[in-house]
PDB file of N, CA and C in Angstrom:
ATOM      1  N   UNK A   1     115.574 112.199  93.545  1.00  0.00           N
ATOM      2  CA  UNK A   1     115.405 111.902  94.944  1.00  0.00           C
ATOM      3  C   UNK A   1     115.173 113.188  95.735  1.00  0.00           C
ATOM      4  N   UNK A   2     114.235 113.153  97.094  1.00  0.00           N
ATOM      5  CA  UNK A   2     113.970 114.457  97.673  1.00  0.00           C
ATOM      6  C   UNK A   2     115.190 114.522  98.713  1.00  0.00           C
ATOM      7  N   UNK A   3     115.159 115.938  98.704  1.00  0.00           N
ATOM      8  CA  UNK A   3     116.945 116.278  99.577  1.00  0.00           C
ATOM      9  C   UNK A   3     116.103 116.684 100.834  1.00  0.00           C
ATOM     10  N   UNK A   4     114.577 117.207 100.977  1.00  0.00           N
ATOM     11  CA  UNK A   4     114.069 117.651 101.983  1.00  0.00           C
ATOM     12  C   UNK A   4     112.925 117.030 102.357  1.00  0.00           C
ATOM     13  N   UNK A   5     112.727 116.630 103.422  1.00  0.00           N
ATOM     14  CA  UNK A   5     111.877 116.107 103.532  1.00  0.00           C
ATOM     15  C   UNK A   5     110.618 117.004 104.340  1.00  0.00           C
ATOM     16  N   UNK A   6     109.036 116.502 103.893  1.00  0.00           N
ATOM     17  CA  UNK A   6     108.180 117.228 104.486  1.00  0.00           C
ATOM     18  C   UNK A   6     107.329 117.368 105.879  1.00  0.00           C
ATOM     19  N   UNK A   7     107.106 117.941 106.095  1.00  0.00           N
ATOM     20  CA  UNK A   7     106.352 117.780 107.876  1.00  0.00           C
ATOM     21  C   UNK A   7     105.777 116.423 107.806  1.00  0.00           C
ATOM     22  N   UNK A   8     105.223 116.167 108.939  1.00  0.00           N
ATOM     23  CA  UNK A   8     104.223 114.913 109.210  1.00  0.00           C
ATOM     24  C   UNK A   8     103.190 115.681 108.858  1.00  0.00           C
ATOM     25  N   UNK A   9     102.908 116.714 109.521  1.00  0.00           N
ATOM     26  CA  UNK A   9     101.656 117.439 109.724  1.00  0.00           C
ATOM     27  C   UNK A   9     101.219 118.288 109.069  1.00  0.00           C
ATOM     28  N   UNK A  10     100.167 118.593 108.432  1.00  0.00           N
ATOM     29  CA  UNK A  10      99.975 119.731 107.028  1.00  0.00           C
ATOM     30  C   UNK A  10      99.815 120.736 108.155  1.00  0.00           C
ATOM     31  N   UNK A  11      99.021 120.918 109.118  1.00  0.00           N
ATOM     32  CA  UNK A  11      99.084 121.985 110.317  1.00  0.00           C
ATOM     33  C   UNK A  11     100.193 122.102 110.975  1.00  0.00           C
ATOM     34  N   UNK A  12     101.040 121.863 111.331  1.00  0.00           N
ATOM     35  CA  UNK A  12     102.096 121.672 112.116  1.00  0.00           C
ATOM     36  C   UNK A  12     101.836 121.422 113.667  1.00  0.00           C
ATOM     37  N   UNK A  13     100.781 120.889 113.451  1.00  0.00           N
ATOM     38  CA  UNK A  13     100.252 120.664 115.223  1.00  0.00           C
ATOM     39  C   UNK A  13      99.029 119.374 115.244  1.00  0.00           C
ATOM     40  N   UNK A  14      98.503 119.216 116.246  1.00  0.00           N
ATOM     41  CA  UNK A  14      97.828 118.226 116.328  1.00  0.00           C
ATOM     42  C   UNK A  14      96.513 119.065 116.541  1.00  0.00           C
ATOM     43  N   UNK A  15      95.093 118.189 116.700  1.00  0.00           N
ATOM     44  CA  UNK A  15      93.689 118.701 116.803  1.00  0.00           C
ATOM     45  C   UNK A  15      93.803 118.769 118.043  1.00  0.00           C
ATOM     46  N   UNK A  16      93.462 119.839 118.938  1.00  0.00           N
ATOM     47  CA  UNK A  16      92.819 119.895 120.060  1.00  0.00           C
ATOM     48  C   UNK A  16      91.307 119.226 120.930  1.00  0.00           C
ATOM     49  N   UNK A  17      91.502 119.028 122.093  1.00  0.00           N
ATOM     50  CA  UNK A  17      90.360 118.038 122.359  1.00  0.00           C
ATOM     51  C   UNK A  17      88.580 119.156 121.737  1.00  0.00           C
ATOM     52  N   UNK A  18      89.202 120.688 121.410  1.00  0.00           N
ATOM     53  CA  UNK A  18      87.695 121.109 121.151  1.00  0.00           C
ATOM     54  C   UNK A  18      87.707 121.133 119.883  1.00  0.00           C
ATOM     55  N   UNK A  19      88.184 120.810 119.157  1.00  0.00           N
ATOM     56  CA  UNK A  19      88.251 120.739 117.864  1.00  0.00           C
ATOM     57  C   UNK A  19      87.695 119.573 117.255  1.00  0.00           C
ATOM     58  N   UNK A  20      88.011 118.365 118.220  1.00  0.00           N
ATOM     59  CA  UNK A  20      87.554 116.820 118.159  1.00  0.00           C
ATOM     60  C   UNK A  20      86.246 117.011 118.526  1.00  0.00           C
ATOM     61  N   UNK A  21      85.814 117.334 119.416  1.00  0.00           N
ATOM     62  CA  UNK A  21      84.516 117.970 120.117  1.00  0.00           C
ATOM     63  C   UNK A  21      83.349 118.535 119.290  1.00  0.00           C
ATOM     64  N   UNK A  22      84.085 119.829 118.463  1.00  0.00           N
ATOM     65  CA  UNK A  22      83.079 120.081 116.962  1.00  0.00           C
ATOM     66  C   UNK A  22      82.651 119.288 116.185  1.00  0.00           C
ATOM     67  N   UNK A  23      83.765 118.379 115.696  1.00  0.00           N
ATOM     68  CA  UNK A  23      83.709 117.133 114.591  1.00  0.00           C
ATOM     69  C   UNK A  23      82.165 116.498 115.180  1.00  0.00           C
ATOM     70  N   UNK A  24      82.560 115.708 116.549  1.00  0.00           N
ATOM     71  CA  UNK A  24      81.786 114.978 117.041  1.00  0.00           C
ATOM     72  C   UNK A  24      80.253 115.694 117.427  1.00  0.00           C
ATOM     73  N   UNK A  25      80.183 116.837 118.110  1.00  0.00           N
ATOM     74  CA  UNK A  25      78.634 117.474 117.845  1.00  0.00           C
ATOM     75  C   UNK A  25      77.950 117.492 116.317  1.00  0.00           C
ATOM     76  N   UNK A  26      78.951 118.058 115.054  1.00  0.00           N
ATOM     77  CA  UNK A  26      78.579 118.131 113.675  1.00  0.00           C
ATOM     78  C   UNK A  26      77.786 117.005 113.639  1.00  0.00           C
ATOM     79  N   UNK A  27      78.669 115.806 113.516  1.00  0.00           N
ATOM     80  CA  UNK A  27      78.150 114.295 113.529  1.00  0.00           C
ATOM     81  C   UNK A  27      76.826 114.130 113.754  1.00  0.00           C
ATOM     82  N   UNK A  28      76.475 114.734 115.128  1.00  0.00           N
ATOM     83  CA  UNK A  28      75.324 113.966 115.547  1.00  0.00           C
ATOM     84  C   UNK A  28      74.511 114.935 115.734  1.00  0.00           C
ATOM     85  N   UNK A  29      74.786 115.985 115.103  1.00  0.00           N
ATOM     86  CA  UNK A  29      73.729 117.133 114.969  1.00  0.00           C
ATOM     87  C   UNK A  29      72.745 117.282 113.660  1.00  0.00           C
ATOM     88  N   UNK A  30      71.497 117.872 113.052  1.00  0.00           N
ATOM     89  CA  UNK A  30      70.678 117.415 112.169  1.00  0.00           C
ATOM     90  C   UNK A  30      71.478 118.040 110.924  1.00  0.00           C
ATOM     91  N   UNK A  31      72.462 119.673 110.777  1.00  0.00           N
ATOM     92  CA  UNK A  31      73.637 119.851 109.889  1.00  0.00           C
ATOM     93  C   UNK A  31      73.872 118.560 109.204  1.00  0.00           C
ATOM     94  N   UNK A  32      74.240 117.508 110.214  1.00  0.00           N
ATOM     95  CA  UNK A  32      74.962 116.957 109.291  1.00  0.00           C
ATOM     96  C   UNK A  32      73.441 115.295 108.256  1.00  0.00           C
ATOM     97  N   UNK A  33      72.205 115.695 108.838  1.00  0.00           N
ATOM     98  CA  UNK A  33      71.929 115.013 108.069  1.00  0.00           C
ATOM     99  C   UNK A  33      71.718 114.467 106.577  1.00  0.00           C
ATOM    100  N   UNK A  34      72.372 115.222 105.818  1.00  0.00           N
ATOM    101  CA  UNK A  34      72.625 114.932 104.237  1.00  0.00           C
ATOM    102  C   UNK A  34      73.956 114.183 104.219  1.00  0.00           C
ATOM    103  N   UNK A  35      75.273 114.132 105.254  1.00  0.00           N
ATOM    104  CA  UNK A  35      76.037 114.078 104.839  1.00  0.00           C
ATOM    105  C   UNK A  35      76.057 112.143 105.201  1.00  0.00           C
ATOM    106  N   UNK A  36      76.164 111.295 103.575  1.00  0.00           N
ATOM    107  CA  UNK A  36      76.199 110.267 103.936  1.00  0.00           C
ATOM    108  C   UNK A  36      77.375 109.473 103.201  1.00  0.00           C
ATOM    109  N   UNK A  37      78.024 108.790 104.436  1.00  0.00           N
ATOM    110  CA  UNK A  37      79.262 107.655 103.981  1.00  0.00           C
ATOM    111  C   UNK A  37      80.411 108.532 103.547  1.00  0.00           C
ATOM    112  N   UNK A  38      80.483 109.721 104.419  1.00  0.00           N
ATOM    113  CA  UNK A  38      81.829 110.478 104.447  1.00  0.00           C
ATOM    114  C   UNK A  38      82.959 109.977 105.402  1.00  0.00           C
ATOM    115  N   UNK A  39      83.747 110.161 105.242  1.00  0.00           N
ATOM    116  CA  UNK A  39      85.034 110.194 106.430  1.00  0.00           C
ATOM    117  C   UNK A  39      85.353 111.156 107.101  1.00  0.00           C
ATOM    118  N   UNK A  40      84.967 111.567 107.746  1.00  0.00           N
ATOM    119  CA  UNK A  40      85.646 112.916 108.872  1.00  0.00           C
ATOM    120  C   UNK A  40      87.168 112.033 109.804  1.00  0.00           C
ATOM    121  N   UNK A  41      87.178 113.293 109.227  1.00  0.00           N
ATOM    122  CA  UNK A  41      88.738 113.016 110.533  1.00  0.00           C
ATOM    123  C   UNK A  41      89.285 114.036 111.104  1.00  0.00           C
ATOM    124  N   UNK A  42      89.649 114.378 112.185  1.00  0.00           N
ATOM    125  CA  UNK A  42      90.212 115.585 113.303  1.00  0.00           C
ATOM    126  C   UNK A  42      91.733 114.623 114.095  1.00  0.00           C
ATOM    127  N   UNK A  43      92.320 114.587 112.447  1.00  0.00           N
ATOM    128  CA  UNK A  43      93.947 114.330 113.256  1.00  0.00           C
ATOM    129  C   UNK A  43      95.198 115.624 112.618  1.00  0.00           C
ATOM    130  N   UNK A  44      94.764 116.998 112.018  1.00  0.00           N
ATOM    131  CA  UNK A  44      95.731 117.187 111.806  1.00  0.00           C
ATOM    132  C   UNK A  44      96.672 117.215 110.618  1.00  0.00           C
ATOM    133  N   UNK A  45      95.738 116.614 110.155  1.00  0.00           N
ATOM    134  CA  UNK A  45      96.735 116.200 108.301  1.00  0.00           C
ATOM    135  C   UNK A  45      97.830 115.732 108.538  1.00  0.00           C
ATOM    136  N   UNK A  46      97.675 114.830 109.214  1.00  0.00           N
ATOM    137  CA  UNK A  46      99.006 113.834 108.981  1.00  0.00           C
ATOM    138  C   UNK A  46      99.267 112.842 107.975  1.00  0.00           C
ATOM    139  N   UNK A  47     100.721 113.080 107.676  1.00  0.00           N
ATOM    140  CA  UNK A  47     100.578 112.109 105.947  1.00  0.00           C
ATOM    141  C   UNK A  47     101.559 111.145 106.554  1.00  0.00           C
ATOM    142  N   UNK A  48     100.993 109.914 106.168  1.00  0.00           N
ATOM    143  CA  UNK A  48     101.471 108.544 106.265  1.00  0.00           C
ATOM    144  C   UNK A  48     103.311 108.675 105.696  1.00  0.00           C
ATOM    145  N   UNK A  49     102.926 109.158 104.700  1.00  0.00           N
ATOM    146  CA  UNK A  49     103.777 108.790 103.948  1.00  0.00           C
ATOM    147  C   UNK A  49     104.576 110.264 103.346  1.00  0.00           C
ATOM    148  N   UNK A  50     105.301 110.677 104.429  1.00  0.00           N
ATOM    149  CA  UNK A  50     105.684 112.140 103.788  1.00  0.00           C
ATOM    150  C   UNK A  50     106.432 112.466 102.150  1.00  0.00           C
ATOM    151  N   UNK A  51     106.850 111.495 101.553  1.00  0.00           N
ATOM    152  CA  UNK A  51     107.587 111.498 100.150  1.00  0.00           C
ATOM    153  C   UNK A  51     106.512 112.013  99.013  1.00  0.00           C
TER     154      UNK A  51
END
């Protein structure tokens, strides 16, 4: 059994609104036209399930 338990957050912080901002220009910029049926996400590394 774990005696310690781990952050929520692999960053220890949350994404900032310009950080969300990059994600979202990448997206819809021509960079990202190869990239197909990925998941982006700008939360932070938060784990559901810290165990």
């Amino acid at each position: 059994m774990f005696t310690e338990r781990r952050p929520a957050s692999l960053l220890q912080r949350c994404a900032t609104p310009e950080e969300v901002v990059n994600l979202i220009c990448y997206v819809c910029s021509k960079a990202s036209s190869a990239t197909n049926g990925a998941a982006r996400r700008a939360y932070g590394g938060i784990v559901t399930n810290p165990f």
